[in-house]
Protein backbone atom coordinates (compact mmCIF):
# COMPACT_ATOMS: atom_id res chain seq x y z
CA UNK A 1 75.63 -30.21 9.04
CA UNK A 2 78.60 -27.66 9.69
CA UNK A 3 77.66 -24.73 11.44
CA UNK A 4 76.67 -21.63 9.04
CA UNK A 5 76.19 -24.21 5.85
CA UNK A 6 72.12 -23.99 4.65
CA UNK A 7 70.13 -26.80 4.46
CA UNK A 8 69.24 -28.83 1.21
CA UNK A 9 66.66 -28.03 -0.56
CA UNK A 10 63.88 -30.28 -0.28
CA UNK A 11 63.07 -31.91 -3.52
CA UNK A 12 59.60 -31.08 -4.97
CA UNK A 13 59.80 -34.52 -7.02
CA UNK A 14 59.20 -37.53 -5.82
CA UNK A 15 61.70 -40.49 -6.14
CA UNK A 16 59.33 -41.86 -8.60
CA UNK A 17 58.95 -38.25 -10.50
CA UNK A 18 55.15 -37.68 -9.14
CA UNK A 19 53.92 -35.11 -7.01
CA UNK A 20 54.60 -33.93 -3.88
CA UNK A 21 53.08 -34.26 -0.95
CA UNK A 22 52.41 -30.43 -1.01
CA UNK A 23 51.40 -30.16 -4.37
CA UNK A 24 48.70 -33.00 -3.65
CA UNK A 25 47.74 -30.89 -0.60
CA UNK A 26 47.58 -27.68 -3.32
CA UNK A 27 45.30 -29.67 -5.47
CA UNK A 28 42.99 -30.58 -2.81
CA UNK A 29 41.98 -27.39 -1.26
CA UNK A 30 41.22 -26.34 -5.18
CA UNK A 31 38.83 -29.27 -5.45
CA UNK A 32 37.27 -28.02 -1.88
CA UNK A 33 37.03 -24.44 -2.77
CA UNK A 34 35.09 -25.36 -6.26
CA UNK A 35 32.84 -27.77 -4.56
CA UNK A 36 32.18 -25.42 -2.18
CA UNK A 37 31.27 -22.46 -4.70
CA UNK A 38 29.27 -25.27 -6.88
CA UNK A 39 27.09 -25.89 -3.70
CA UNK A 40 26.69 -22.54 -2.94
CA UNK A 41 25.23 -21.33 -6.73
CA UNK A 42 22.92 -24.37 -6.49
CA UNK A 43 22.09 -23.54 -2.79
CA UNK A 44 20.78 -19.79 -4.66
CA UNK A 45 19.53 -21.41 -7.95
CA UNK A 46 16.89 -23.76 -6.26
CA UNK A 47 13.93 -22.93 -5.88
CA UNK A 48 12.74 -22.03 -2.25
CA UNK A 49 9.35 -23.88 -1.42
CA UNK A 50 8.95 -21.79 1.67
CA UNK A 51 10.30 -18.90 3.75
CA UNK A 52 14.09 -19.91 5.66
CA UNK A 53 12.74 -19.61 9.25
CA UNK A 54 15.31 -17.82 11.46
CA UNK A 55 14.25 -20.57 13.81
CA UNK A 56 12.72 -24.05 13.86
CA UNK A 57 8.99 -23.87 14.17
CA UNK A 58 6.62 -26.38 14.29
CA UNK A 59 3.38 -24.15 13.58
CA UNK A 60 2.70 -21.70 10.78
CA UNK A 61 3.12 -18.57 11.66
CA UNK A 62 -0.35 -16.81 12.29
CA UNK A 63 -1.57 -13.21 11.45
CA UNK A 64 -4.71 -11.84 12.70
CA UNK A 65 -6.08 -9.45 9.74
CA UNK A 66 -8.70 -6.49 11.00
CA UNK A 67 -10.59 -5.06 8.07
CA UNK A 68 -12.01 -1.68 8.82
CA UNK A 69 -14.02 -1.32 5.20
CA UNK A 70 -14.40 -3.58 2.67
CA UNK A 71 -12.99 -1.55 -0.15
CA UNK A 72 -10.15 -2.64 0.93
CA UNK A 73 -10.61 -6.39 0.54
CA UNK A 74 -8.45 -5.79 -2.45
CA UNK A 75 -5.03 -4.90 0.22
CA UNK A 76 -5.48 -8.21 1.76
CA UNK A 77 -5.21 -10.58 -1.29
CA UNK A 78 -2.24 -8.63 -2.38
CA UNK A 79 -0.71 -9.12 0.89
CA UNK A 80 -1.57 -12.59 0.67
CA UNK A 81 -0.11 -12.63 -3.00
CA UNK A 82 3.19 -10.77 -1.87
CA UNK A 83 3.61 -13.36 1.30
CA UNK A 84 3.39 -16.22 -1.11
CA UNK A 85 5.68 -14.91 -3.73
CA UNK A 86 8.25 -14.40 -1.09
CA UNK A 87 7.65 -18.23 -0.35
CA UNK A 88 5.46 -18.41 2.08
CA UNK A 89 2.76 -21.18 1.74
CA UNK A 90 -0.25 -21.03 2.81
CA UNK A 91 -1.83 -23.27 5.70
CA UNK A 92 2.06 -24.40 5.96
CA UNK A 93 4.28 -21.41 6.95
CA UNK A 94 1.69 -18.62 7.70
CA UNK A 95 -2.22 -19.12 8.20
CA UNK A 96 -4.19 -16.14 8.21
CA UNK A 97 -7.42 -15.18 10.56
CA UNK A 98 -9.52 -12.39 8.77
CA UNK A 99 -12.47 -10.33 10.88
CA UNK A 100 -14.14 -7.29 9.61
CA UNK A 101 -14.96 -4.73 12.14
CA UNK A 102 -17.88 -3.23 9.89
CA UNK A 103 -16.39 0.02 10.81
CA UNK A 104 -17.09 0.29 14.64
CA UNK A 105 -14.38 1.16 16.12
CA UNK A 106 -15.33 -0.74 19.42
CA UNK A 107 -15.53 -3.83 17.49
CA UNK A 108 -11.69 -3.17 16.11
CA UNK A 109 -11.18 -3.07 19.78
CA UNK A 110 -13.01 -6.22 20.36
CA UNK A 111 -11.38 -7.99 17.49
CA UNK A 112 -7.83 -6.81 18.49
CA UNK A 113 -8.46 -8.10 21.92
CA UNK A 114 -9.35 -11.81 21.01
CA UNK A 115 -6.29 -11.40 18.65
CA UNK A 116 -4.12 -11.12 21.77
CA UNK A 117 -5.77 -14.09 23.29
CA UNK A 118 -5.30 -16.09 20.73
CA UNK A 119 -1.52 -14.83 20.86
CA UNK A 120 -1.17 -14.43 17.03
CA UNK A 121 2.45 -13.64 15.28
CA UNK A 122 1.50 -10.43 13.93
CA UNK A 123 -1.60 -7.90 13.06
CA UNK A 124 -2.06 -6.95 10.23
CA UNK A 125 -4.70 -3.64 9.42
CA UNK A 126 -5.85 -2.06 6.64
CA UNK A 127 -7.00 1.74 7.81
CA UNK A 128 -5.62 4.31 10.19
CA UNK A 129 -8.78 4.61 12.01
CA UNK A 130 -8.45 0.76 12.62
CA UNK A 131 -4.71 1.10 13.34
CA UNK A 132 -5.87 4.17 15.94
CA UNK A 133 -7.25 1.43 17.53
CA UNK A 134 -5.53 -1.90 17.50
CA UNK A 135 -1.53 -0.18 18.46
CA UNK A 136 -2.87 1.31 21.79
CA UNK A 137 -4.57 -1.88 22.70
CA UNK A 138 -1.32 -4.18 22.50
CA UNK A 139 0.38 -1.91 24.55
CA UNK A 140 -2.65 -1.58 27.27
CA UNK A 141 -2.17 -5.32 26.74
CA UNK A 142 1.18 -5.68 27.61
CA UNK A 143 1.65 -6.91 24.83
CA UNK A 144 3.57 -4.64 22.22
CA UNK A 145 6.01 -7.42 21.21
CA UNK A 146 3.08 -8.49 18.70
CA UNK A 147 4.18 -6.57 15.34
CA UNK A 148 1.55 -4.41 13.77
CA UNK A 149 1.85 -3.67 10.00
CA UNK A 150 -0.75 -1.15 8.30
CA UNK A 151 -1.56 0.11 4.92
CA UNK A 152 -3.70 3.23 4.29
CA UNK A 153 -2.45 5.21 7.67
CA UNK A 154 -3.89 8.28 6.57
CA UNK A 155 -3.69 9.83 9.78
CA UNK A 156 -1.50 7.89 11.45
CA UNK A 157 0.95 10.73 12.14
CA UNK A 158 -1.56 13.33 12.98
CA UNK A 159 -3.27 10.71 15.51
CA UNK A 160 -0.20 10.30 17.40
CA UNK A 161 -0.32 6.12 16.46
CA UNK A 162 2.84 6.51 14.79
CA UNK A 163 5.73 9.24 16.19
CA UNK A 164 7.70 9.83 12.45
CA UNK A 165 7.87 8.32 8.90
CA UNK A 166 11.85 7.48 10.34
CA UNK A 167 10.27 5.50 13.02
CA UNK A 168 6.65 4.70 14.61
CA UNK A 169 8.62 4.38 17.70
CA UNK A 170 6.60 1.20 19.04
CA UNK A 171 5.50 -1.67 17.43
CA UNK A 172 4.09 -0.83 14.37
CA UNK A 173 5.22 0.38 10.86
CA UNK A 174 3.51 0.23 7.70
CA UNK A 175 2.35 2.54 4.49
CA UNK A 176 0.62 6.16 4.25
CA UNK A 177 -0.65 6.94 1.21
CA UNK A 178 0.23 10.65 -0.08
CA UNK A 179 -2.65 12.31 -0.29
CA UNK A 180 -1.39 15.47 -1.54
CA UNK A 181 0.65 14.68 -4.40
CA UNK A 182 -2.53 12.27 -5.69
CA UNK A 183 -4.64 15.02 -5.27
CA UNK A 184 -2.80 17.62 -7.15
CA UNK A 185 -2.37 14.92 -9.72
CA UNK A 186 -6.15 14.49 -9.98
CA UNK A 187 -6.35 18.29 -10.83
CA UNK A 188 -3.68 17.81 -13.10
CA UNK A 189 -5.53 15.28 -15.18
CA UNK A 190 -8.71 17.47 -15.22
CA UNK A 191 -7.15 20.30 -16.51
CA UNK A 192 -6.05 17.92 -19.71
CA UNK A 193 -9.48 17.28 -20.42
CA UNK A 194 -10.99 21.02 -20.43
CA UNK A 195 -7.85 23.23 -20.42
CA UNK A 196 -10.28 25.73 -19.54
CA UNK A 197 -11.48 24.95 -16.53
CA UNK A 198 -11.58 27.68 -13.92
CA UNK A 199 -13.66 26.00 -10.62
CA UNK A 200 -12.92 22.25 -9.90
CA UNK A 201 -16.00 21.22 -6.77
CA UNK A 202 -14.65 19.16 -4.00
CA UNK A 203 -17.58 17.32 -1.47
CA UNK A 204 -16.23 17.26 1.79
CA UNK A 205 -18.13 15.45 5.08
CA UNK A 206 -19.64 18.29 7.32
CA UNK A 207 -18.74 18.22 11.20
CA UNK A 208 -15.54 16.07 10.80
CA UNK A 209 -11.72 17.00 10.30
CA UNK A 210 -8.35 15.67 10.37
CA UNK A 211 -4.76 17.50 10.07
CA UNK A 212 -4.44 15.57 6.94
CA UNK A 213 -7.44 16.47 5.03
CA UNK A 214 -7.01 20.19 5.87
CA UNK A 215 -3.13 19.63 4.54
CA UNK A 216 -4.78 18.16 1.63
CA UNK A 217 -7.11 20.76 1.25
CA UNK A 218 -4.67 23.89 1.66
CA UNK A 219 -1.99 21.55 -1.07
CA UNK A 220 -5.16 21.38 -3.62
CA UNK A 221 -6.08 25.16 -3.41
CA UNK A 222 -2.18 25.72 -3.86
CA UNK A 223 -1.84 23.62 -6.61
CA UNK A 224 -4.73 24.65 -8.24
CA UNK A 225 -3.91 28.41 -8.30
CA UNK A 226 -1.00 27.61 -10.21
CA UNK A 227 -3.27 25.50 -12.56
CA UNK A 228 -5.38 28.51 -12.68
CA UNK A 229 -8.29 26.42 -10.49
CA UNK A 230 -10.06 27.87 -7.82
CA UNK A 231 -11.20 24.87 -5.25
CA UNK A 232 -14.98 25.44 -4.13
CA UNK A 233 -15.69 22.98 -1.03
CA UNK A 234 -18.78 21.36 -0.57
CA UNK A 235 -20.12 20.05 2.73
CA UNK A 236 -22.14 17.16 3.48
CA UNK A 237 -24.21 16.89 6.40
CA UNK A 238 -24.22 13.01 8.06
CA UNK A 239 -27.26 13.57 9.97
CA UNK A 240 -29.11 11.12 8.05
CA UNK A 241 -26.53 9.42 5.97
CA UNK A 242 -23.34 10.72 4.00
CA UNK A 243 -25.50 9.15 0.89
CA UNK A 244 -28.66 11.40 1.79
CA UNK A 245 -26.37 14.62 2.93
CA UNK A 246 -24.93 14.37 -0.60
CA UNK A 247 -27.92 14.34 -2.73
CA UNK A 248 -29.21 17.26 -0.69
CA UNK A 249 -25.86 19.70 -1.45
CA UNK A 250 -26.05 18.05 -5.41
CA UNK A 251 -29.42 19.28 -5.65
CA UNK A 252 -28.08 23.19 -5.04
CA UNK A 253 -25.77 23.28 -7.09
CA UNK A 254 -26.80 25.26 -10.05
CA UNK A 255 -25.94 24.40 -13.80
CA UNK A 256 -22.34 26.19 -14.36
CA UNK A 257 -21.02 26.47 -11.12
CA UNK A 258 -17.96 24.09 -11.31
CA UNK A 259 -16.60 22.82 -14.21
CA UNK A 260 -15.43 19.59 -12.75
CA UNK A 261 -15.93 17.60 -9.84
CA UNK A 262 -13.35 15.39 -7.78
CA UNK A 263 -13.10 13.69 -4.17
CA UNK A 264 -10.44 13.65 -1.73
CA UNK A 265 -9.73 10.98 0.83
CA UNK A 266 -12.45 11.40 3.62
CA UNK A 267 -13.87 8.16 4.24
CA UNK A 268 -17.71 9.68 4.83
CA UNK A 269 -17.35 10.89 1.48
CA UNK A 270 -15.40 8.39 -0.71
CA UNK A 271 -17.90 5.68 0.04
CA UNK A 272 -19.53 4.04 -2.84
CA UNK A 273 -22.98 5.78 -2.50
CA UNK A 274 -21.23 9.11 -2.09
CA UNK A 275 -19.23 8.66 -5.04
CA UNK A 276 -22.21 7.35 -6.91
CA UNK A 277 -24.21 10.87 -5.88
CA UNK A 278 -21.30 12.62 -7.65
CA UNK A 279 -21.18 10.86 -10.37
CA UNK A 280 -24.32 11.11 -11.12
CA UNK A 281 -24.28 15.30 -10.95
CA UNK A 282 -21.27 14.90 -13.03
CA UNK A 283 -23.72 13.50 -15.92
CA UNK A 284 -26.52 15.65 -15.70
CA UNK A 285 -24.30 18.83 -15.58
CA UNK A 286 -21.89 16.91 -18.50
CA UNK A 287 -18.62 17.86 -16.30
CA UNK A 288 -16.06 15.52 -15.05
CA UNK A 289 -15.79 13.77 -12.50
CA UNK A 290 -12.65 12.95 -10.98
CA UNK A 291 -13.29 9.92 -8.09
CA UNK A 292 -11.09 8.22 -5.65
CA UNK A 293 -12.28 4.53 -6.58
CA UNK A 294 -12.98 2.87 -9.98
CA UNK A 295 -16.01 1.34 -10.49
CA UNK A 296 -18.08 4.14 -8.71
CA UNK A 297 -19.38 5.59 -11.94
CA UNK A 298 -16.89 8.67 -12.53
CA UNK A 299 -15.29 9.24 -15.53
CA UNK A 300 -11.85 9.10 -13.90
CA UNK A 301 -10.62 7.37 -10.60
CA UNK A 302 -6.85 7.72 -9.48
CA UNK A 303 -5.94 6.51 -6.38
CA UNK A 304 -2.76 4.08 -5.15
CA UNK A 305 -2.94 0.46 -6.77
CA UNK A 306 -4.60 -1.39 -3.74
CA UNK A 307 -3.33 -5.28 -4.68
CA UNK A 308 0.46 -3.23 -5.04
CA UNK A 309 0.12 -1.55 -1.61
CA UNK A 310 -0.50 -5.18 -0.20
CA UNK A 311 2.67 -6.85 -1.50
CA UNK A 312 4.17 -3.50 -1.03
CA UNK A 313 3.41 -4.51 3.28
CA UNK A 314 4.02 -8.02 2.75
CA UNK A 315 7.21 -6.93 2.25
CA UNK A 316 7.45 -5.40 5.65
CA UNK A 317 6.07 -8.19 7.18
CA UNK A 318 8.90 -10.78 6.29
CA UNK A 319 11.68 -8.14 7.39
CA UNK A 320 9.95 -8.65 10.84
CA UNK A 321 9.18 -12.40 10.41
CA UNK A 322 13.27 -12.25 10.02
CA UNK A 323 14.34 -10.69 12.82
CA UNK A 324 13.42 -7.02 12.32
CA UNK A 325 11.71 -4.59 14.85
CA UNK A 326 8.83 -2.65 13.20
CA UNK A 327 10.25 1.00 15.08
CA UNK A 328 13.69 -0.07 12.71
CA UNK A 329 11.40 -0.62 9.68
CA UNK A 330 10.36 3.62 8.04
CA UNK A 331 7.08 4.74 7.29
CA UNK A 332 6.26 4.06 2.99
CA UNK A 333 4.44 5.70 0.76
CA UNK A 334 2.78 3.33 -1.79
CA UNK A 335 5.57 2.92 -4.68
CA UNK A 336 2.09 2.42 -7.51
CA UNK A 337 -0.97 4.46 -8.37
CA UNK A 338 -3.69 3.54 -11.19
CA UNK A 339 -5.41 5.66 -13.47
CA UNK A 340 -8.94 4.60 -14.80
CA UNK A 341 -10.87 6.18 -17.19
CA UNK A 342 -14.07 5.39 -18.15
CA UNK A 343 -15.04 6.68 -21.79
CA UNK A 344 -18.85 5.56 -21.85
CA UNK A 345 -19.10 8.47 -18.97
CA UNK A 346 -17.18 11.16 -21.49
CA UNK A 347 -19.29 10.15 -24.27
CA UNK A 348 -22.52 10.93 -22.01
CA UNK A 349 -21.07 14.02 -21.09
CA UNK A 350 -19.87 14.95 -24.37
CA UNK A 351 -16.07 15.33 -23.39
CA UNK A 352 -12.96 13.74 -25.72
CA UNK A 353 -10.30 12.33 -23.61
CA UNK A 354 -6.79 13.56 -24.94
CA UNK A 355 -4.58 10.16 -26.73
CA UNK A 356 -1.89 10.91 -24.59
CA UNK A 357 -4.06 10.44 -21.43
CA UNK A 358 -5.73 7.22 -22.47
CA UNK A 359 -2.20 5.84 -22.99
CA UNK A 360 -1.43 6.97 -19.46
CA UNK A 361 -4.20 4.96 -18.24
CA UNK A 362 -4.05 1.87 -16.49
CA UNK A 363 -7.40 1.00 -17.10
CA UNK A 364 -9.48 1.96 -19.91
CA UNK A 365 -13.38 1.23 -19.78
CA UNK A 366 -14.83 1.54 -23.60
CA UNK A 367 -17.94 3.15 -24.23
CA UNK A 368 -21.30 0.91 -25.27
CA UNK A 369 -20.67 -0.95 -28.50
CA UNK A 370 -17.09 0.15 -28.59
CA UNK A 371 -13.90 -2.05 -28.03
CA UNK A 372 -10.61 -0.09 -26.86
């Protein structure tokens, strides 16, 4: 070729008038870039029959569960619920090893301990008293690389198990229900029924405290001034029994003192016995009664949706199953509440729940003979 001429162009048709080699090559790498986006929706579209382990494993994963008070049975199925939604089967990809501590504290301790023995994937707790208890003893055990996940950390803060709702700053994270804003809501829904009440009675345990029920406490009286409520405290004595302290500070309390009656979260108190004691002074004095758990004979209860809160922590524990460490993972506050109301208590009392209040309700109870 003389020097400075350009070279042919090379002929995009081949002598027999097909394709070129490069236009072959073009068609190709379409075909490969379709069959790879085909695989890749079906890949998403199939159903999962189990969690994608970040590794191989050839045991289920195992979580130790410590129960602090049965009332709360009703956190662990939902975490079991929210595990298996997110594909986790049971006895296949996660067993789970459930011990109830009665409510000793030494026998959280005692549980936690054989926990560690039995070197379980995670813990998984259902109070802050429990939690007070089981965080400290992984560390003391060396052992702080098993993940602790809670629900109902009341005082988790204010006990120093957790350091912030940014970050628990070891290895635990979980939920902490907000005590104030339910509260205030509780007054709130009292004040629909009798507009004008003036002094809402709240039964508090005698000898005991915690940061957070004083916060709750100082919130309520807040609230309530701007409801136009004046918050008169009751304390019960535990001597005997929170049960037998109650009935003793019911029986001096004289006809047209309050005008409704509610609990707080105190765990002496918002036992079922407790709340049956109030609920009971709530009928003979016809006033309502404003609990923290349904079923306990008041004729409301509002309080965070227990089976919700569980799949709510489920949630946390597959970020950790997954790679995540719990400090990484912030504090929550339970995303549901429920409202119950029970209308065969406001017909004893002689009370008319508002329309717009019983639509509001999660759960409405009908009176005798009457279907809602």
């Amino acid at each position: 070729m003389p020097p400075g001429q350009s070279p042919e162009p090379v002929s995009t048709v081949s002598p027999g008038g097909g394709t070129s080699g490069m236009s072959r090559n073009v068609s190709l790498g379409i075909v490969v870039v379709v069959g790879a986006l085909v695989l890749a929706v079906a890949f998403y579209l199939l159903p999962k029959t189990h969690a994608p382990a970040e590794t191989v494993r050839t045991e289920p994963l195992r979580v130790g569960v410590v129960q602090h008070t049965k009332g709360l049975d009703s956190v662990y199925e939902g975490f079991k619920q929210g595990m298996t939604e997110l594909g986790y089967v049971e006895g296949t990809d996660i067993t789970y090893e459930y011990q109830f501590s009665e409510g000793d504290p030494e026998k959280v301790r005692d549980i936690t301990r054989a926990f560690i023995a039995q070197n379980v994937d995670m813990l998984f707790v259902m109070t802050s008293s429990a939690a007070k208890v089981v965080v400290p003893e992984t560390k003391a055990a060396a052992r702080d690389d098993i993940p602790v996940v809670f629900t109902n950390g009341v005082t988790v803060l204010s006990d120093g198990t957790v350091a912030s709702y940014r970050s628990s700053g070891n290895n635990a994270t979980g939920l902490v229900p907000d005590d104030t804003a339910i509260s205030i809501k509780k007054l709130e829904f009292l004040k629909q029924i009798n507009p004008k009440a003036k002094k809402v009675g709240v039964f508090i345990s005698k000898g005991t405290s915690s940061n957070a029920r004083e916060a709750t406490l100082a919130a309520l009286r807040e609230g309530g001034a701007g409801l136009g409520i004046e918050i008169l405290t009751y304390e019960v004595p535990l001597a005997v029994s929170a049960e037998a302290g109650a009935k003793e500070v019911a029986a001096t309390i004289k006809s047209g003192a309050v005008d409704a009656l509610m609990t707080i979260p105190d765990p002496p108190i918002t036992a079922p016995p407790v709340n049956k004691v109030i609920a009971d002074l709530g009928i003979r004095e016809k006033i309502p009664t404003m609990l923290l758990n349904v079923g306990d004979g008041g004729l409301l209860a509002y309080n965070l949706d227990l089976i919700a809160s569980g799949k709510q922590a489920a949630t946390m524990a597959d970020r950790i199953f997954r790679g995540a460490k719990p400090s990484d993972i912030p504090i929550e506050f339970p995303r549901k509440n429920i409202l119950f109301i029970d209308l065969g208590v406001a017909k004893k009392i002689g009370v008319t729940i508002p329309e717009s209040l019983i639509y509001a309700a999660d759960r409405v109870v009908p009176a005798e003979g009457e279907t809602q």
